[in-house]
N, C-alpha and C. Protein backbone atom coordinates (compact mmCIF):
# COMPACT_ATOMS: atom_id res chain seq x y z
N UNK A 1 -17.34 103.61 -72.15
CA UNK A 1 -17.88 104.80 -72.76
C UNK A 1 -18.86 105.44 -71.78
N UNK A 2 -18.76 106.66 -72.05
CA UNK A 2 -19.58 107.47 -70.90
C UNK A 2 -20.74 108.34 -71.92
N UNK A 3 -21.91 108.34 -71.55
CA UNK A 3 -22.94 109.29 -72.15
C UNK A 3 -23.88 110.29 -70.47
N UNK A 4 -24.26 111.23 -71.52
CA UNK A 4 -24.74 111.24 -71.11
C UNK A 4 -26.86 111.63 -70.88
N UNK A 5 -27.37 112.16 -70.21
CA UNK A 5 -28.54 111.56 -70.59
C UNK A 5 -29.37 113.25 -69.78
N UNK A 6 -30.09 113.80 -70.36
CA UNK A 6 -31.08 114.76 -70.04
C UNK A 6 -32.39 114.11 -69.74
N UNK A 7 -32.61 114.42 -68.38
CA UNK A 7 -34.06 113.92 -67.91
C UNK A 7 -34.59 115.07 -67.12
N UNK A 8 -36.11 115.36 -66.88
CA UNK A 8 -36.83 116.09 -66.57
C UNK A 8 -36.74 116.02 -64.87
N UNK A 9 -36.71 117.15 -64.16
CA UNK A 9 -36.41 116.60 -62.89
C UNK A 9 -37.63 115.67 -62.13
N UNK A 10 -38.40 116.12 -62.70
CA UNK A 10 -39.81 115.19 -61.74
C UNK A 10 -40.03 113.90 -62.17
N UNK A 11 -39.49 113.60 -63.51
CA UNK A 11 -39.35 112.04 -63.76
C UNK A 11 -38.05 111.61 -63.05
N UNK A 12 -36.90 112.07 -63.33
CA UNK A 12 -35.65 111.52 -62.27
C UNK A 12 -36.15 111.52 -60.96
N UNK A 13 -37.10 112.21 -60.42
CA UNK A 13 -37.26 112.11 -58.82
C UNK A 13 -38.40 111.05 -58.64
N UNK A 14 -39.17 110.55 -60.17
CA UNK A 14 -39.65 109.76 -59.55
C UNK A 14 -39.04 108.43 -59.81
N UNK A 15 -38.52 108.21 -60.72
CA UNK A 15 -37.36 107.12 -60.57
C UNK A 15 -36.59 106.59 -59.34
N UNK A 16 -36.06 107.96 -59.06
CA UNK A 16 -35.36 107.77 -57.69
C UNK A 16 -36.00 106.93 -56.55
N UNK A 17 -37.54 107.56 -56.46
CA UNK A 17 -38.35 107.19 -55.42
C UNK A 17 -39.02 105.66 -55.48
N UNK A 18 -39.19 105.17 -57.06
CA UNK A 18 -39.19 104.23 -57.07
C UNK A 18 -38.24 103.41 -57.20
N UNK A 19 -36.83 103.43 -56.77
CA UNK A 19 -35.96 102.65 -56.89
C UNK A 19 -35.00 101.96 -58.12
N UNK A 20 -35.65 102.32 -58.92
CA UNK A 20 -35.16 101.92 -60.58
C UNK A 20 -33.64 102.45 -60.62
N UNK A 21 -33.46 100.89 -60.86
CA UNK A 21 -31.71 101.17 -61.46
C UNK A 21 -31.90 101.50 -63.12
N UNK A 22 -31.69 102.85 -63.24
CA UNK A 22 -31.36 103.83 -64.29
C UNK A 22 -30.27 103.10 -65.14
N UNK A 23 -29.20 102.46 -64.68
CA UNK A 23 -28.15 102.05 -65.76
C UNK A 23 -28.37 101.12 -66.29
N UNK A 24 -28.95 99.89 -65.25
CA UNK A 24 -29.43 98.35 -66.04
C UNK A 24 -30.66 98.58 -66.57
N UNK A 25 -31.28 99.55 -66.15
CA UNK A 25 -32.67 100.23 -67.78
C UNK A 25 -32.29 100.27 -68.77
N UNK A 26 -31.49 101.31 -68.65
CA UNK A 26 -30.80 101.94 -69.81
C UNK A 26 -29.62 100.70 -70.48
N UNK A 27 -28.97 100.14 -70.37
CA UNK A 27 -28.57 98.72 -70.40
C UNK A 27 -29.65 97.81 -71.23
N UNK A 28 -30.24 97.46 -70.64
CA UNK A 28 -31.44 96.60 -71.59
C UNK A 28 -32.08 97.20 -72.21
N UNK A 29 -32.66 98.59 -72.48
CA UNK A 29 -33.22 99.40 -73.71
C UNK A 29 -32.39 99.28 -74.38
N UNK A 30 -31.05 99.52 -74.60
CA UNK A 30 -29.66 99.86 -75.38
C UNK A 30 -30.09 98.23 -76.26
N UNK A 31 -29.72 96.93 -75.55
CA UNK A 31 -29.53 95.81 -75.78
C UNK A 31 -31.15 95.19 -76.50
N UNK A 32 -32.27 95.77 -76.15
CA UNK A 32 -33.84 95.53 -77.06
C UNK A 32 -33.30 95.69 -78.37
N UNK A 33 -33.11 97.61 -78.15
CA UNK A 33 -33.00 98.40 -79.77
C UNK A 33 -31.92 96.86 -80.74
N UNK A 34 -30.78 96.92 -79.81
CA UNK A 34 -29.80 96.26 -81.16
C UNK A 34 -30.60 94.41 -81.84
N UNK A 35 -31.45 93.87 -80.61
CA UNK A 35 -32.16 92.83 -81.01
C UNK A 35 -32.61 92.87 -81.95
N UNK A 36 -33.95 94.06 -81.63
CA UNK A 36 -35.15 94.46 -82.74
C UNK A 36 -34.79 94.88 -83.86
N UNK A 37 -33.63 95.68 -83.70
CA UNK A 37 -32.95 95.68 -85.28
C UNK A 37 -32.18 94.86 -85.94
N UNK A 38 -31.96 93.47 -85.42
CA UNK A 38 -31.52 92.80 -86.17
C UNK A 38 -32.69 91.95 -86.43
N UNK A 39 -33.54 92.02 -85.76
CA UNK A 39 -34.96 90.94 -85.91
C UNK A 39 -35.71 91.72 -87.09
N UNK A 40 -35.82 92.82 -86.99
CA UNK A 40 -36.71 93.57 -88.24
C UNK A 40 -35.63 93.68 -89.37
N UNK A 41 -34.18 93.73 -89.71
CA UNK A 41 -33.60 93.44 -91.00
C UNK A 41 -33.60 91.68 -91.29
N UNK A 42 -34.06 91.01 -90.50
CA UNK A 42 -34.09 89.45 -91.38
C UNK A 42 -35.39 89.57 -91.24
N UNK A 43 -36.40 90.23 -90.96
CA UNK A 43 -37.92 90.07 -91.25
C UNK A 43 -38.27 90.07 -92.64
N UNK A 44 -39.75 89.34 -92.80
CA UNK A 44 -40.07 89.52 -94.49
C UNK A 44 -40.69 90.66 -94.38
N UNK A 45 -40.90 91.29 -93.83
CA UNK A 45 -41.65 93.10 -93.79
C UNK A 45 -40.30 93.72 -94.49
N UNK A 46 -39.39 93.41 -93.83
CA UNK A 46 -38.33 94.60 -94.08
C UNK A 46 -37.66 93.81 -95.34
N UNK A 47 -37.84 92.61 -96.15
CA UNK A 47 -37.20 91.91 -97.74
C UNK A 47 -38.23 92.86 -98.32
N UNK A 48 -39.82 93.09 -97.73
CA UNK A 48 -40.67 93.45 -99.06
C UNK A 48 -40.72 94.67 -99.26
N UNK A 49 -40.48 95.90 -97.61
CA UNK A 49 -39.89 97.02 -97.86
C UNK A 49 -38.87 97.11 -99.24
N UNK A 50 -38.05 96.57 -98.60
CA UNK A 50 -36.66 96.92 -99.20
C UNK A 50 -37.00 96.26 -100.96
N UNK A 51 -37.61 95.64 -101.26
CA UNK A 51 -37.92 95.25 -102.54
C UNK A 51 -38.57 96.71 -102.97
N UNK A 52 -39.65 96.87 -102.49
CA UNK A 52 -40.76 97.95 -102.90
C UNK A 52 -40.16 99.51 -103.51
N UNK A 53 -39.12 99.49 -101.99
CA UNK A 53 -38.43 100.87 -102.50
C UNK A 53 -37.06 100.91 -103.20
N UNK A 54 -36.48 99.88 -103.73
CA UNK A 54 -35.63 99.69 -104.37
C UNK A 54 -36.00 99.25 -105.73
N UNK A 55 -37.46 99.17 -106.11
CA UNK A 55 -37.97 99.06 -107.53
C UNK A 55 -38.59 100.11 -107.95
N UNK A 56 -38.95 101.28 -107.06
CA UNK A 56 -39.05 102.48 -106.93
C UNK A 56 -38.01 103.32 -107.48
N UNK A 57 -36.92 102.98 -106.82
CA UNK A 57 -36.02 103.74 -107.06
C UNK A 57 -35.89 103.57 -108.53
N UNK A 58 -35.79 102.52 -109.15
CA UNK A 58 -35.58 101.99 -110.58
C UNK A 58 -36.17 102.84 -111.38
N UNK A 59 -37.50 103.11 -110.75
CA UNK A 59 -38.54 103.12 -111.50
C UNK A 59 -38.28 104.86 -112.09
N UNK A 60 -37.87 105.50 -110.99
CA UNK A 60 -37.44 106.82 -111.05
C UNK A 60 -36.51 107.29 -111.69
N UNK A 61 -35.85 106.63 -111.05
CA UNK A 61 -34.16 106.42 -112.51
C UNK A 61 -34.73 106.29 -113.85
N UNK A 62 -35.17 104.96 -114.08
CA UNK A 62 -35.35 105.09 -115.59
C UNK A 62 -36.15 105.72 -116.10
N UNK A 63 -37.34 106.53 -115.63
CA UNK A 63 -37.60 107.71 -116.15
C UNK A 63 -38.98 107.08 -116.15
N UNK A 64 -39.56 106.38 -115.50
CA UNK A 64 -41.04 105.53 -115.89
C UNK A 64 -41.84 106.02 -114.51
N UNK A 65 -41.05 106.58 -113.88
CA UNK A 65 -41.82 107.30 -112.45
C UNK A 65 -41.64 108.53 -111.94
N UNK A 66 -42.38 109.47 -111.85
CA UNK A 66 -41.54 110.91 -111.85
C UNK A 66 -42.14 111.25 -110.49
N UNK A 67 -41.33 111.60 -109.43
CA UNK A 67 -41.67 112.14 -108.17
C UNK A 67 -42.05 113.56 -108.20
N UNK A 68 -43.33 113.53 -107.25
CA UNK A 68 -44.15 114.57 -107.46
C UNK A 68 -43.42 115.61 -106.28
N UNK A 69 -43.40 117.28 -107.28
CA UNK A 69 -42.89 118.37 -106.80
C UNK A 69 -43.66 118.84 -105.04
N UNK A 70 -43.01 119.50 -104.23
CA UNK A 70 -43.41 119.79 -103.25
C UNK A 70 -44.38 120.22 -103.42
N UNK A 71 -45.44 121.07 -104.24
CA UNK A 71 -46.57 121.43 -104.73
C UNK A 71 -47.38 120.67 -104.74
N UNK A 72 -46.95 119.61 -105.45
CA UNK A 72 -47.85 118.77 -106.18
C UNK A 72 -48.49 117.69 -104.81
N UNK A 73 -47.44 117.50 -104.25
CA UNK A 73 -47.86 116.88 -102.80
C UNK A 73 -48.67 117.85 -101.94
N UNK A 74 -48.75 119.09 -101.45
CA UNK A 74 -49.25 119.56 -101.08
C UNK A 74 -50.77 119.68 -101.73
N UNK A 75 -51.26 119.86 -102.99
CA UNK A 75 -51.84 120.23 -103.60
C UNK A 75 -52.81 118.67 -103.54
N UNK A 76 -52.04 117.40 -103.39
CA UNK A 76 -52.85 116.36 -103.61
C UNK A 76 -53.68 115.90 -101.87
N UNK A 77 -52.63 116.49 -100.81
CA UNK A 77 -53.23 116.64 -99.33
C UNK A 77 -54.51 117.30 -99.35
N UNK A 78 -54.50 118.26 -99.74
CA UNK A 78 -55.65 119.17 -99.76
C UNK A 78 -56.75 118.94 -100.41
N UNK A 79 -56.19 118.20 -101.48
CA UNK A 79 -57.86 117.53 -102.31
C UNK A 79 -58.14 115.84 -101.50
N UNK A 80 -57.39 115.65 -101.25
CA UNK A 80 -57.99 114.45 -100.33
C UNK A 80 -58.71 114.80 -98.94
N UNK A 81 -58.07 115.57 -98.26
CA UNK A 81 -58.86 116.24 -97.24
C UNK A 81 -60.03 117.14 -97.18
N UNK A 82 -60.09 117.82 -98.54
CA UNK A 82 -61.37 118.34 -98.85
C UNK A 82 -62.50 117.86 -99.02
N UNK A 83 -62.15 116.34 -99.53
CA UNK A 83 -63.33 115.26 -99.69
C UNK A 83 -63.90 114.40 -99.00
């Protein structure tokens, strides 16, 4: 597979100048991301996420939690920041 990649010219030139192989970077960033995301879906951060907003969701559904209108969010920014 071929991508490709937009970089700023004065960072590519300084890459260049420092010698950095660009593909085996880009190679092991590629290969972190897929780690870290499998390390943060078996994490207990991401069971208690996923608990939190999936009892949320419930909560909304059954009618015991009512999500506040774009207003109402705005309106509650502004009184917290006023204080």
């Amino acid at each position: 597979m071929q991508i490709s990649l937009n970089i700023q010219d004065d960072v590519y030139q300084k890459l260049k100048n420092a010698g950095i192989d660009m593909q085996s970077k880009i190679n092991e960033y590629l290969l972190y991301l897929v780690d870290r995301k499998d390390d943060y879906l078996n994490s207990k951060q991401f069971q208690e996420d996923r608990a939190y907003f999936h009892k949320i969701l419930e909560d909304i559904e059954s009618g015991k939690t009512k999500p506040l209108s774009h207003t109402e969010v705005w309106n509650t920014i502004e009184q917290h920041t006023s204080n």
